[in-house]
Protein backbone atom coordinates (compact mmCIF):
# COMPACT_ATOMS: atom_id res chain seq x y z
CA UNK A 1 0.00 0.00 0.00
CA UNK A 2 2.51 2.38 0.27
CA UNK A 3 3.92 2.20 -2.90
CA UNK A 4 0.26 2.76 -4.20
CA UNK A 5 0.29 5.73 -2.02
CA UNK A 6 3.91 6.92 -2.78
CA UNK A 7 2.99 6.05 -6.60
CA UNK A 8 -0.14 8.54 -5.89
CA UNK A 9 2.09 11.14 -4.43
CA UNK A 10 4.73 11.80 -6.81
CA UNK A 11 1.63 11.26 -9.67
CA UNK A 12 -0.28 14.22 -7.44
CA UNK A 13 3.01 15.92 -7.07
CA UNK A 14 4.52 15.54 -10.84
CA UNK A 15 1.09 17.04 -11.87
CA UNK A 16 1.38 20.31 -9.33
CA UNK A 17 4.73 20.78 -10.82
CA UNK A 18 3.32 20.70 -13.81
CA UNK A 19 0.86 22.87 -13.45
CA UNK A 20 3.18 25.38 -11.70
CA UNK A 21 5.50 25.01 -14.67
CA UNK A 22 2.47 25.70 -17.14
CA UNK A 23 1.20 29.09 -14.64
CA UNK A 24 4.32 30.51 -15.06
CA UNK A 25 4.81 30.04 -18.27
CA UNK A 26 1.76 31.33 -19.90
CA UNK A 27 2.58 34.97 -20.93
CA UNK A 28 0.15 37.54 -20.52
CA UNK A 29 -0.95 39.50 -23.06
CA UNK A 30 0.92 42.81 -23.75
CA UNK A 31 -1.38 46.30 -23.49
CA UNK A 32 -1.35 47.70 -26.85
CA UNK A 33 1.03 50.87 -27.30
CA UNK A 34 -1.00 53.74 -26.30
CA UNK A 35 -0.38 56.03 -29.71
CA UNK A 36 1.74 59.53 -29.45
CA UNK A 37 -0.50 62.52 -29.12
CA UNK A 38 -1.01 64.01 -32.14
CA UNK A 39 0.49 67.65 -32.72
CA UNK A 40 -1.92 70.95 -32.99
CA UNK A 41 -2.25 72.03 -35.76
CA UNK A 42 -0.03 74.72 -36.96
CA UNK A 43 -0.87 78.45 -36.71
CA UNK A 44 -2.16 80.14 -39.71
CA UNK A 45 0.25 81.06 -41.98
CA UNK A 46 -1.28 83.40 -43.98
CA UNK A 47 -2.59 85.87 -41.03
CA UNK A 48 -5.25 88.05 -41.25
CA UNK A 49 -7.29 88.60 -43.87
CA UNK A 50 -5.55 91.46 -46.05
CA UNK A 51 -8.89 93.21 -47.70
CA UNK A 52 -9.91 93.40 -43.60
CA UNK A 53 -6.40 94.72 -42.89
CA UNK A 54 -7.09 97.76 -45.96
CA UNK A 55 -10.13 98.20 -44.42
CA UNK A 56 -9.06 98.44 -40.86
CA UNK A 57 -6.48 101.16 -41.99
CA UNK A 58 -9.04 102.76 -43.61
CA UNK A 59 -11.23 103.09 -40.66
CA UNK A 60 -8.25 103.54 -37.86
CA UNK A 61 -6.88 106.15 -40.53
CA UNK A 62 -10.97 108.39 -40.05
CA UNK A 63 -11.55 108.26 -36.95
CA UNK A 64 -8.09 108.23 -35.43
CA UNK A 65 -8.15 112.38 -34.78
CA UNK A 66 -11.41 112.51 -33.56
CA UNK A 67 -10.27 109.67 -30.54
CA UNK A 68 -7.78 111.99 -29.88
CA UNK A 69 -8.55 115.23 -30.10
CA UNK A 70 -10.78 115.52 -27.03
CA UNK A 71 -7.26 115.97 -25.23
CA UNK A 72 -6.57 119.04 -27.66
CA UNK A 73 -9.55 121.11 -27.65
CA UNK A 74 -10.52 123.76 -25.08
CA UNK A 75 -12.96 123.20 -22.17
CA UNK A 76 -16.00 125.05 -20.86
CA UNK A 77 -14.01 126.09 -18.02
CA UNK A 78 -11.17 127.16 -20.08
CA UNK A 79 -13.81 130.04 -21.17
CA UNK A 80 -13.42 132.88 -18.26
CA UNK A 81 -13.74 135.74 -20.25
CA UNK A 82 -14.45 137.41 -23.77
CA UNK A 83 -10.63 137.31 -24.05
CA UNK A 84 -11.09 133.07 -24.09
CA UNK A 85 -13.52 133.61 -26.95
CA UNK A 86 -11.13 132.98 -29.29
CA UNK A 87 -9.62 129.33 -28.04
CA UNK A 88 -12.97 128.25 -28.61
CA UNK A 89 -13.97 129.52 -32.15
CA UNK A 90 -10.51 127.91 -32.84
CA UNK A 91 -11.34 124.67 -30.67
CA UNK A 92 -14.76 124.66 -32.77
CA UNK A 93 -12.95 125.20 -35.62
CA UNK A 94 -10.41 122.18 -35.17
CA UNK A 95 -13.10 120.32 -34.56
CA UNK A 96 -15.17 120.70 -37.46
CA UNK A 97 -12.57 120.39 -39.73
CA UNK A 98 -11.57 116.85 -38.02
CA UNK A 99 -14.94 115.67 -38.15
CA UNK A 100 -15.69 116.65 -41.69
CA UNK A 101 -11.88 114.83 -42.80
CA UNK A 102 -13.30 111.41 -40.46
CA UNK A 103 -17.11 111.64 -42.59
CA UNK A 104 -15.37 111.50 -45.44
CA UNK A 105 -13.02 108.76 -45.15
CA UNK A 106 -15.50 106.75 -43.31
CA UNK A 107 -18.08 107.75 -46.51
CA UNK A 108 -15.09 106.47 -48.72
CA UNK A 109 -14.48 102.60 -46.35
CA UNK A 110 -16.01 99.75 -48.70
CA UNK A 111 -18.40 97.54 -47.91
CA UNK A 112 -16.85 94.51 -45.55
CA UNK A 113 -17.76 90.98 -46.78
CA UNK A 114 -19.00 87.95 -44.44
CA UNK A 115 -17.72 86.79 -41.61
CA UNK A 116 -17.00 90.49 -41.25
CA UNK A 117 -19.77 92.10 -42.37
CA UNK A 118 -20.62 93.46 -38.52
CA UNK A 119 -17.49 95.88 -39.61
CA UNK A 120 -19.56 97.53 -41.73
CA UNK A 121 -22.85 98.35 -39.03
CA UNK A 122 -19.49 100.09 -36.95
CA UNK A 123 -18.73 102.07 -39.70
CA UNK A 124 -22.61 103.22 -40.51
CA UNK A 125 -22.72 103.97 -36.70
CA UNK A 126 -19.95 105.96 -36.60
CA UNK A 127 -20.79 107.99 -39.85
CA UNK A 128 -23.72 108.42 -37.89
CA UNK A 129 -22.34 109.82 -34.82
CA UNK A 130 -20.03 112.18 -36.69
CA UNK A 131 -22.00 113.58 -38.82
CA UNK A 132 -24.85 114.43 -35.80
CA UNK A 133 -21.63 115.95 -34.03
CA UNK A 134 -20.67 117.80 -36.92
CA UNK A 135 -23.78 119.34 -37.40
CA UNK A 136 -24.28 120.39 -33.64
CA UNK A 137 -20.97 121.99 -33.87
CA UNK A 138 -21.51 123.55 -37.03
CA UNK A 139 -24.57 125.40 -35.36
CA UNK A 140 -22.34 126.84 -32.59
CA UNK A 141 -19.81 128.01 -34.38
CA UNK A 142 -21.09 131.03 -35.56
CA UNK A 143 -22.84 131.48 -32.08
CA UNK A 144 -19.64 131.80 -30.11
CA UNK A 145 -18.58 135.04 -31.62
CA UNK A 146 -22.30 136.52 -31.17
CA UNK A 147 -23.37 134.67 -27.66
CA UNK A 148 -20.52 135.19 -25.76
CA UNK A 149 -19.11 132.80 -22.83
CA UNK A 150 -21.40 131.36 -22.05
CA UNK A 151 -22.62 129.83 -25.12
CA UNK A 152 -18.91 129.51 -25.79
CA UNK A 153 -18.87 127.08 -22.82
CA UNK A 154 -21.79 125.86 -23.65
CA UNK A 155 -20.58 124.74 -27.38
CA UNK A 156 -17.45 123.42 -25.78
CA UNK A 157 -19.40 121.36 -23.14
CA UNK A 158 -22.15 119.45 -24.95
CA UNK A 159 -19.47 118.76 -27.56
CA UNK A 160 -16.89 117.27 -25.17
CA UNK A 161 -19.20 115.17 -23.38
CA UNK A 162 -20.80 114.11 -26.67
CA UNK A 163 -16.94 112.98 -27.62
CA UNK A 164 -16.16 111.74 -24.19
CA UNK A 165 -19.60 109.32 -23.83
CA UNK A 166 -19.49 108.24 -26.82
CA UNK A 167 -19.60 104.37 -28.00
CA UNK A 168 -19.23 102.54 -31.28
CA UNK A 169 -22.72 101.21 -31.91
CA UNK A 170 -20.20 97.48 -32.62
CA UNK A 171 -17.37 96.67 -30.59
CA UNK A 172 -14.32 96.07 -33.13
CA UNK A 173 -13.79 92.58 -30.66
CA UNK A 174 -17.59 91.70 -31.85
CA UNK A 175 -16.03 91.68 -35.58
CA UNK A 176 -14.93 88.06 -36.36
CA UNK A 177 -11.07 89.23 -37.58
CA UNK A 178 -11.61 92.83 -36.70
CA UNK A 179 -8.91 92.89 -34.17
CA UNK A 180 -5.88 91.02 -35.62
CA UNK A 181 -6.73 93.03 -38.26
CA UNK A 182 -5.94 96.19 -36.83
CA UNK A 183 -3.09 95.05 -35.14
CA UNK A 184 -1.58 94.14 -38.35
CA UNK A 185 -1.95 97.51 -39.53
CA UNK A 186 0.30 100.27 -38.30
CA UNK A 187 -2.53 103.27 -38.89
CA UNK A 188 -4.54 101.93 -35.86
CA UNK A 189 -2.36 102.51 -33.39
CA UNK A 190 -4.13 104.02 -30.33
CA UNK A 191 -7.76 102.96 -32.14
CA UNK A 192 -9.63 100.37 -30.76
């Protein structure tokens, strides 16, 4: 009997082995390679649109003096005396003759084409604006001389705040392109 029980044993034992041998040497199977992210893609090469750069140097290049010249022109309480009458005429003056040069390059801006086409509604507001502007300070001028300070500071008051509260009926960031545009172009410097 204990041969038929040794006989079992190593038959028990040759098949553990055996199965231990056959565990280990099963390979598992290898996780397939994860793939490489792919690159972005590259930046633009060809920039902004060039007819929307024309036209943002067309716009920038109107209304550039009139963004500006705020800082320039006399104030109502720069207007003390009759002796002050004359820094407003010429104030007025400056004035008018910068609005009239910004209505007529923003008469001469062509018409934008889609995506873009908001540029042109910024434009048409801004025409707008000017020429209402214009013609309020085209009634005052000759009013100054006759109506004395204080329609002087009058003139210079309701046209400085006009200036000063005024918004473009579009925000140039509201045009798709609008804004690399202008950066691209040197004339709209200090425009925005």
């Amino acid at each position: 009997m204990m041969s038929q029980t040794a006989a079992r044993f190593r038959v028990i034992a040759a098949l553990a082995a055996g199965f231990t041998l056959a565990a280990c040497s099963t390979t598992s199977p290898e996780p397939a390679p994860t793939p490489a992210p792919s690159p972005p893609p590259p930046p633009s090469p060809t920039g902004p649109d060039p007819a929307l750069v024309s036209w943002a140097g067309g716009y920038c290049g109107a209304v550039k003096e009139i963004r500006l010249i705020g800082y320039s022109l006399a104030k109502g309480y720069d207007i003390k005396t009759e002796a002050d009458l004359p820094k407003a005429e010429a104030s007025l003056q400056k004035l008018d003759t910068t609005l009239a040069a910004a209505i007529t390059g923003l008469e001469k801006l062509p018409q934008v084409a889609p995506p873009a086409q908001a540029a042109n509604a910024l434009a048409a507001g801004e025409l707008a604006f000017y020429r209402k502007l214009h013609g309020t300070v085209t009634e005052y001028r000759p009013l100054v001389a006759r109506g004395g300070v204080r329609t002087a500071k009058a003139a210079l008051d309701v046209t400085g705040i006009d200036l000063v509260s005024h918004a473009p009926a579009v925000e140039t960031g509201k045009v798709p392109g609008l804004d690399p545009a202008m950066k691209a172009n040197a004339a709209c410097k200090l425009v925005g």
